[in-house]
C-alpha atoms as a PDB file:
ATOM      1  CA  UNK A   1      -8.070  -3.271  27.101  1.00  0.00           C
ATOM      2  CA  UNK A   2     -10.432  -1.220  25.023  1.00  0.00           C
ATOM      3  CA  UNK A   3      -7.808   0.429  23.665  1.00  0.00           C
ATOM      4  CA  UNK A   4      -6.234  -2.791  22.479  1.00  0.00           C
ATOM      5  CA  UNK A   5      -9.622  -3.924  20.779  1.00  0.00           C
ATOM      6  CA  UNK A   6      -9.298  -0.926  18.734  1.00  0.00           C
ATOM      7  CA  UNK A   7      -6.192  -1.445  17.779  1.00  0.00           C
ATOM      8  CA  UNK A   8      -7.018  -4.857  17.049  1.00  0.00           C
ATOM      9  CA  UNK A   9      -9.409  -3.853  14.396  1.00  0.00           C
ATOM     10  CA  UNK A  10      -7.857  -1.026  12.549  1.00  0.00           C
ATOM     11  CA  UNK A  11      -4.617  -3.293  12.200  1.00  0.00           C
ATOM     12  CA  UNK A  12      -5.975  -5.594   9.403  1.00  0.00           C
ATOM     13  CA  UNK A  13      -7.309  -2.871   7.569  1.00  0.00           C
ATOM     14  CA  UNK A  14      -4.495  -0.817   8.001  1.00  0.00           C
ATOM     15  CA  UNK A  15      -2.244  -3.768   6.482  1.00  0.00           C
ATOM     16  CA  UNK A  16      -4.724  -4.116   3.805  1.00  0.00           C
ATOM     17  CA  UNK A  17      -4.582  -0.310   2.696  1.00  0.00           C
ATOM     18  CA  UNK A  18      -0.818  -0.415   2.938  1.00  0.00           C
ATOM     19  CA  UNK A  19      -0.608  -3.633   0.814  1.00  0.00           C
ATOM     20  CA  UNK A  20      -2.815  -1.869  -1.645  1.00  0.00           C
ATOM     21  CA  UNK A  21      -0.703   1.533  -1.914  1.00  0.00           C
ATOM     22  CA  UNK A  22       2.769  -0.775  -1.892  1.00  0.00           C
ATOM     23  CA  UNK A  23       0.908  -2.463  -5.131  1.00  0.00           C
ATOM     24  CA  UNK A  24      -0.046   0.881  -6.893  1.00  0.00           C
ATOM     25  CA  UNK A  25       3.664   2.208  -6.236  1.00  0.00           C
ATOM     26  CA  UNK A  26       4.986  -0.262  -7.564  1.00  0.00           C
ATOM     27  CA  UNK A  27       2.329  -0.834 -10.738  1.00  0.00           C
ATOM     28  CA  UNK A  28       3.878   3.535 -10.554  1.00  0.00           C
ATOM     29  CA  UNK A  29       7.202   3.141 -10.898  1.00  0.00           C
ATOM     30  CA  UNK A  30       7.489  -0.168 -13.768  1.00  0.00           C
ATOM     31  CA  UNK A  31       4.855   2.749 -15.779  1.00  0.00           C
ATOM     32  CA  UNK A  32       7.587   5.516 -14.879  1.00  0.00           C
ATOM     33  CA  UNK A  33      10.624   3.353 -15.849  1.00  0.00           C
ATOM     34  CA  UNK A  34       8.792   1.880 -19.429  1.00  0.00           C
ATOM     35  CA  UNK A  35       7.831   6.018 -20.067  1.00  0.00           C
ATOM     36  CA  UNK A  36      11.928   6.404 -19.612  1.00  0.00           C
ATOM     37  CA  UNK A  37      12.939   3.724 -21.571  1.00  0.00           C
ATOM     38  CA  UNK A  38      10.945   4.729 -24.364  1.00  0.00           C
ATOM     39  CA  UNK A  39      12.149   8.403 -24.681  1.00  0.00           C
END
């Protein structure tokens, strides 16, 4: 049960970390691909 509570509070966090890296990656790659296009 206490194990469960834990996970219970590092989920949303976790989500909100991963949504923020999936943002930057993508913000990384349309920078990468306008760099390409322009050489």
């Amino acid at each position: 049960m206490g194990l469960f509570f834990i996970m219970e509070s590092i989920v949303p966090n976790l989500k909100r970390k991963v949504s923020l890296i999936g943002v930057f990656s993508i913000f990384f790659v349309v920078i990468c691909a306008i760099t390409y296009l322009n050489t």
